[in-house]
N, C-alpha and C. Protein backbone atom coordinates (compact mmCIF):
# COMPACT_ATOMS: atom_id res chain seq x y z
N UNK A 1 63.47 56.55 -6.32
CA UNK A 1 63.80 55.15 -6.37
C UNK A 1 65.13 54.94 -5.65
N UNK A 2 65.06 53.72 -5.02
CA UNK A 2 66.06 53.94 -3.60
C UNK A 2 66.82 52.40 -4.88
N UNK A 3 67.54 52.75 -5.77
CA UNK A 3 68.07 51.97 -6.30
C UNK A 3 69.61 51.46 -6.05
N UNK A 4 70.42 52.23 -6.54
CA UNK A 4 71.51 52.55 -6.37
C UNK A 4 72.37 52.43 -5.01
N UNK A 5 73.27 52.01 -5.19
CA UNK A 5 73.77 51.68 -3.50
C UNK A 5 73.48 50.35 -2.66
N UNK A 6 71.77 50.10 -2.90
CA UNK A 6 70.98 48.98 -2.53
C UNK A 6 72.02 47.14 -2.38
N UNK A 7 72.01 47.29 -1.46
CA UNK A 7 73.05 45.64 -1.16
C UNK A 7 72.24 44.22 -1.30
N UNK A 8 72.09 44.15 -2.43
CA UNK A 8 71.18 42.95 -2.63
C UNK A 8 70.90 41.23 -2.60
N UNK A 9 72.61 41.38 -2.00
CA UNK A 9 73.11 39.52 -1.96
C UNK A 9 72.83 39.37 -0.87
N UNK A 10 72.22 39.78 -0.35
CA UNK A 10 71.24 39.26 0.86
C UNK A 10 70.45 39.85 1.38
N UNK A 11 69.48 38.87 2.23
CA UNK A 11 68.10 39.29 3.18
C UNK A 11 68.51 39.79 4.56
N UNK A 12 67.74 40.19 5.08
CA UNK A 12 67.42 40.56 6.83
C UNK A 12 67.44 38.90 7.02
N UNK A 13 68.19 38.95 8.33
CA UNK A 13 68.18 37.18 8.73
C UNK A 13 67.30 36.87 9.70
N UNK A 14 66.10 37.75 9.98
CA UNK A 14 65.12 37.95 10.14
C UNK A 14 63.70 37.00 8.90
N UNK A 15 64.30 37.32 8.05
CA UNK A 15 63.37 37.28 6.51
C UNK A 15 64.02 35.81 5.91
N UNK A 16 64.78 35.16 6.83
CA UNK A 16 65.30 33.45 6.23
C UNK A 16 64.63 32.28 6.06
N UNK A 17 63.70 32.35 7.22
CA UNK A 17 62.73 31.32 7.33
C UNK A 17 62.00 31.97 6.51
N UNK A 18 61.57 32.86 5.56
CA UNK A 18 60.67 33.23 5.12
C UNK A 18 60.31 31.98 4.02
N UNK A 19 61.54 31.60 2.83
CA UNK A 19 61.87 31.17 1.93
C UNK A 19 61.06 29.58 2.01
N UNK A 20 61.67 29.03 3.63
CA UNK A 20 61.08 27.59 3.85
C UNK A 20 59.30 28.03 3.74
N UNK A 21 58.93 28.74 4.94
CA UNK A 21 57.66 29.34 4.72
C UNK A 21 56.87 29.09 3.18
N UNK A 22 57.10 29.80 2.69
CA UNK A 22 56.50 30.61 1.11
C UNK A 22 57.05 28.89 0.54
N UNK A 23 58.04 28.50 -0.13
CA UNK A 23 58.39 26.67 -0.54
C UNK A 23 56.91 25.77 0.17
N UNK A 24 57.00 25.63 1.20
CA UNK A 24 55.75 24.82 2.00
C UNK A 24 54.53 25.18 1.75
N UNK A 25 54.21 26.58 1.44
CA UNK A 25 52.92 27.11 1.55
C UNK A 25 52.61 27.11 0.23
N UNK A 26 53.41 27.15 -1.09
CA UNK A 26 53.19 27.32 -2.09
C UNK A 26 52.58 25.86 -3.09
N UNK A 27 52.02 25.06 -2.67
CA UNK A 27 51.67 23.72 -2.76
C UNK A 27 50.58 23.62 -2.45
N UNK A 28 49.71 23.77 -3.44
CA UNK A 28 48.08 23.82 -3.54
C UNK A 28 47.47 22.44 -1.88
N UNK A 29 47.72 21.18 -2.27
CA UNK A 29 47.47 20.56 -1.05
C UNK A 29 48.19 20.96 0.59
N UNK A 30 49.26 21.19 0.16
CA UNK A 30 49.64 21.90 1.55
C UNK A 30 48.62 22.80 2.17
N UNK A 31 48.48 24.29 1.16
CA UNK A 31 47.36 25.15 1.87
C UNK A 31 45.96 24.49 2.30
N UNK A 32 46.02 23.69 1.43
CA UNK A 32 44.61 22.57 1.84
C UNK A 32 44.70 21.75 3.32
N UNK A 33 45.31 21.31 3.41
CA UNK A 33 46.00 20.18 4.85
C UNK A 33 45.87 21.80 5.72
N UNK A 34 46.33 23.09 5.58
CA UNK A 34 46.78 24.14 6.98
C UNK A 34 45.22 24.94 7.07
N UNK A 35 44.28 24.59 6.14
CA UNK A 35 42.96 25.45 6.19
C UNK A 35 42.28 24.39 6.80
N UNK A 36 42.55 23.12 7.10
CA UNK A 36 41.53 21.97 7.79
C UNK A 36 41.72 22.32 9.74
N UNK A 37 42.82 22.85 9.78
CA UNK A 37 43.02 23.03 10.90
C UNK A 37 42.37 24.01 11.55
N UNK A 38 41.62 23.95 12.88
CA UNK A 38 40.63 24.85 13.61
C UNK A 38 41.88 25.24 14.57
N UNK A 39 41.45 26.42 15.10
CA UNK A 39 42.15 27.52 16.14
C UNK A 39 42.23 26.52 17.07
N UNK A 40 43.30 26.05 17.71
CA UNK A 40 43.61 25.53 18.76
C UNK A 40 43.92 23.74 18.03
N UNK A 41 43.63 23.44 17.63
CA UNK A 41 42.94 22.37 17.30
C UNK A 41 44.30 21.17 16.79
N UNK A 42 44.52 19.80 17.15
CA UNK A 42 45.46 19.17 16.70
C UNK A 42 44.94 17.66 15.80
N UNK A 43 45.52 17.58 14.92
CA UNK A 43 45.14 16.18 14.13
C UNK A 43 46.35 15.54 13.52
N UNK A 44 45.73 13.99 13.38
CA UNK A 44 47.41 13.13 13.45
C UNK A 44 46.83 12.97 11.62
N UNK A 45 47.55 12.16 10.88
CA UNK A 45 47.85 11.63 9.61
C UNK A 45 46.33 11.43 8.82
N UNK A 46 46.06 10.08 10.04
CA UNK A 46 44.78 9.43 9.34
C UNK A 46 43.36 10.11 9.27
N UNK A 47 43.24 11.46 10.77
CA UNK A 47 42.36 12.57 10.33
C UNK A 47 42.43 13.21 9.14
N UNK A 48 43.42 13.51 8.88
CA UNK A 48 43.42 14.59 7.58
C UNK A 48 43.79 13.43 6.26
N UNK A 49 44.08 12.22 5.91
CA UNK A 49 43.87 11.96 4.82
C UNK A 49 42.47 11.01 5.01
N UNK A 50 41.97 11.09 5.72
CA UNK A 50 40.18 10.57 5.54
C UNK A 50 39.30 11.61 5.08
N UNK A 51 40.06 12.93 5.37
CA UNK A 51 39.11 14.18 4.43
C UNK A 51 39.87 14.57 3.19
N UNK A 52 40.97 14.21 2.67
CA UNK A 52 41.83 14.05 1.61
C UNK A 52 41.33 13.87 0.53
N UNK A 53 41.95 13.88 -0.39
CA UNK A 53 41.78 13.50 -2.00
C UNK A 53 43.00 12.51 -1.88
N UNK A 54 43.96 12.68 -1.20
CA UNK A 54 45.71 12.32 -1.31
C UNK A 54 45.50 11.00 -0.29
N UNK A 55 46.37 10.76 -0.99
CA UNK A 55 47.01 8.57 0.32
C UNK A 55 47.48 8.94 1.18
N UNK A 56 47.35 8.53 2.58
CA UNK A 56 47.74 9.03 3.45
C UNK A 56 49.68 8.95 3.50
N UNK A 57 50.14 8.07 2.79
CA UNK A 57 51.77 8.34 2.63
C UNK A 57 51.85 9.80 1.75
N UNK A 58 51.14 10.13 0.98
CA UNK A 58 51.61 11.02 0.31
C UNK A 58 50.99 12.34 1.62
N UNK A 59 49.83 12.47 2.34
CA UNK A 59 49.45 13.44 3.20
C UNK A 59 50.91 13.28 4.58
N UNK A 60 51.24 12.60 4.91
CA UNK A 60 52.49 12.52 5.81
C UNK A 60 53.36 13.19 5.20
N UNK A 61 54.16 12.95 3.54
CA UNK A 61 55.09 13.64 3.46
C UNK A 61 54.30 15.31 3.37
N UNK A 62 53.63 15.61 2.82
CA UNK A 62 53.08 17.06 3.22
C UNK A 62 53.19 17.35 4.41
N UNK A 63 52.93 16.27 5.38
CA UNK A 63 52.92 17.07 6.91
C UNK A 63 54.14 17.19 7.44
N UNK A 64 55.30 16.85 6.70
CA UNK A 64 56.39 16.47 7.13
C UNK A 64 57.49 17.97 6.51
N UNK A 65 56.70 17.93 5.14
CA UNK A 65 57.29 19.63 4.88
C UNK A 65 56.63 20.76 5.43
N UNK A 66 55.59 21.05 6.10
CA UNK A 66 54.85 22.01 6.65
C UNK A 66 55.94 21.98 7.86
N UNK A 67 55.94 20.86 8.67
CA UNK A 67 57.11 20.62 9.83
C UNK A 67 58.78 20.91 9.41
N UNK A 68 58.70 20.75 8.73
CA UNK A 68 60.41 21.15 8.74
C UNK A 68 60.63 22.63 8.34
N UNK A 69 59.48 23.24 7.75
CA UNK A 69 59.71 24.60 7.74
C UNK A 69 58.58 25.53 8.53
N UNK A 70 58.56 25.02 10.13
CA UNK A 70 58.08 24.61 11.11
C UNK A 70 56.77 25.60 11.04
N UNK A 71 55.55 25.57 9.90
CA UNK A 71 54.38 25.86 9.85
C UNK A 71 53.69 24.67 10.76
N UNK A 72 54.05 23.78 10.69
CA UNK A 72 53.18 23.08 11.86
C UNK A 72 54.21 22.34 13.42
N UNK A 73 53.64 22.12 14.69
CA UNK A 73 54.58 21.82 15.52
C UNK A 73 53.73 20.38 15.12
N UNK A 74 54.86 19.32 15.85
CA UNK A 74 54.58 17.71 15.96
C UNK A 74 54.55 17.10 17.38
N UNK A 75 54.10 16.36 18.08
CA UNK A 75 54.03 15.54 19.04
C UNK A 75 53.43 14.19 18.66
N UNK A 76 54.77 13.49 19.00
CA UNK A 76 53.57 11.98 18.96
C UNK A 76 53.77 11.42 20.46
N UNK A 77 52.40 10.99 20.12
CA UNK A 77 51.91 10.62 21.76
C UNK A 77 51.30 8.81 21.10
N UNK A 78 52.24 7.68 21.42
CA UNK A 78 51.92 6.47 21.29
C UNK A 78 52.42 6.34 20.42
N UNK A 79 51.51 5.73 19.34
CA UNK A 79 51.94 5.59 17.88
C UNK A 79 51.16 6.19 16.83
N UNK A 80 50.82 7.31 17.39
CA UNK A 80 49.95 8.74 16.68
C UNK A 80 51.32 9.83 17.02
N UNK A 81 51.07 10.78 15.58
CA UNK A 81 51.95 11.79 15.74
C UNK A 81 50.56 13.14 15.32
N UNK A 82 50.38 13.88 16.17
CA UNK A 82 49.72 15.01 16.35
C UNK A 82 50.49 16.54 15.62
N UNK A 83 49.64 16.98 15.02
CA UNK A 83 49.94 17.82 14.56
C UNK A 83 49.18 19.20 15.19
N UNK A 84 49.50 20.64 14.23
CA UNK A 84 48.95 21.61 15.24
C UNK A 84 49.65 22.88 14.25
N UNK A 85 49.16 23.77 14.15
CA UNK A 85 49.41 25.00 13.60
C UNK A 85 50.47 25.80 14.52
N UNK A 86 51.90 26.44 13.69
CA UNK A 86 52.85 26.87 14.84
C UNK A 86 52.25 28.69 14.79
N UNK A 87 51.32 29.00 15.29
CA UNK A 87 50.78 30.16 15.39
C UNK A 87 51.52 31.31 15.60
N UNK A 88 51.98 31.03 16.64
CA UNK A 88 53.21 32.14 17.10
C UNK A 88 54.62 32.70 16.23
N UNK A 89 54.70 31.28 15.88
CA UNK A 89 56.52 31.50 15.38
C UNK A 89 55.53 32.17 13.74
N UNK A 90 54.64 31.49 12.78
CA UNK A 90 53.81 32.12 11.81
C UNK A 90 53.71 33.65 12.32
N UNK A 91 53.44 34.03 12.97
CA UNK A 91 52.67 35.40 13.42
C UNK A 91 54.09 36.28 13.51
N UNK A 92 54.94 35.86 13.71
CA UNK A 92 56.27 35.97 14.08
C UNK A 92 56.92 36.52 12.67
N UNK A 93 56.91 35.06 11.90
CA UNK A 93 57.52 35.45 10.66
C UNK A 93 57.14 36.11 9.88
N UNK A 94 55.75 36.06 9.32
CA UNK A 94 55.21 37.29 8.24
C UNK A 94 54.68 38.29 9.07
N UNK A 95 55.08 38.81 10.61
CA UNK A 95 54.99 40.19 10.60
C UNK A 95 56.51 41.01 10.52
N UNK A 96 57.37 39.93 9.93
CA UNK A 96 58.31 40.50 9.63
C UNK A 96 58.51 41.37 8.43
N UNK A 97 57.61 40.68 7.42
CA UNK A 97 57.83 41.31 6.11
C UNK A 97 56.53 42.12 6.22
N UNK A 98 55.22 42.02 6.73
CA UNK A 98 54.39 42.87 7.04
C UNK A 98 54.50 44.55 7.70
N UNK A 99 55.89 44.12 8.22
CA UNK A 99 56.67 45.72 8.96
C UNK A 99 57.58 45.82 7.90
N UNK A 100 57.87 45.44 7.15
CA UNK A 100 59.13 46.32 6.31
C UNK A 100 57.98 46.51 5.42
N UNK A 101 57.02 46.19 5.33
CA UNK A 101 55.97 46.54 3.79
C UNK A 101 55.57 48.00 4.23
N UNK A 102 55.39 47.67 5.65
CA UNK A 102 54.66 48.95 6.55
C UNK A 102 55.40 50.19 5.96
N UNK A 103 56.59 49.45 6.73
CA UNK A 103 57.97 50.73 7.19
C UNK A 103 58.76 50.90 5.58
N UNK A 104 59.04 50.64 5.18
CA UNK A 104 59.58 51.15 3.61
C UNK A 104 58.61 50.91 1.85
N UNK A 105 57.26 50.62 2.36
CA UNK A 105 57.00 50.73 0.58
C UNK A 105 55.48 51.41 1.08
C-alpha cells in the first residue's frame, strides 16, 4: 500500500476538468440529453426538448452545463444555437484517468 508519503491536496492538473466533467454528467437528464446525440450529429434546444420529458427552458439550462464543462461544443447560426458532442477534448479527458487506472492500480 503506497500510503504514506502520498501528497494528497491535490490532483494531476491534467485530472481538473475532470470534476466539471463527472458534476455535468452526474445528472440523470443530462446523460439523457448526451445519449440522444448520434456520431457526428448536431441539435439546437427545440430538437431535444420535443423528445424530452423537461420544458425546453429547463433542457437549455442542461445544455448550458454540459457547455460550460465543455462536454458539448455550441454554435449558433441565426437564432438557433447548435449543439454537438466535444468528442475529442472527452476522449482527451477520461483517457487521462483511464492511463493512471492503467499505469498505477
Amino acid at each position: 500500500m503506497k500510503l504514506f508519503g502520498t501528497n494528497i491536496s491535490s490532483i494531476p492538473p491534467e485530472w481538473k476538468p475532470l470534476a466539471r466533467v463527472f458534476a455535468a454528467l452526474g445528472d440523470e437528464h443530462r446523460q439523457r440529453i448526451l445519449l440522444l446525440f448520434e456520431k457526428g450529429e448536431r441539435l439546437n434546444v427545440g430538437q431535444i426538448a420535443a423528445v424530452s420529458t423537461l420544458a425546453r427552458s429547463t433542457v437549455s439550462h442542461h445544455l448550458q452545463i454540459l457547455h460550460k464543462a465543455s462536454v458539448l461544443c455550441s454554435e449558433k447560426i441565426g437564432k438557433e444555437v447548435w449543439f454537438w458532442i466535444n468528442r475529442n477534448w472527452l476522449e482527451k479527458t477520461l483517457g487521462n484517468v483511464l492511463n493512471y487506472v492503467q499505469q498505477n492500480c
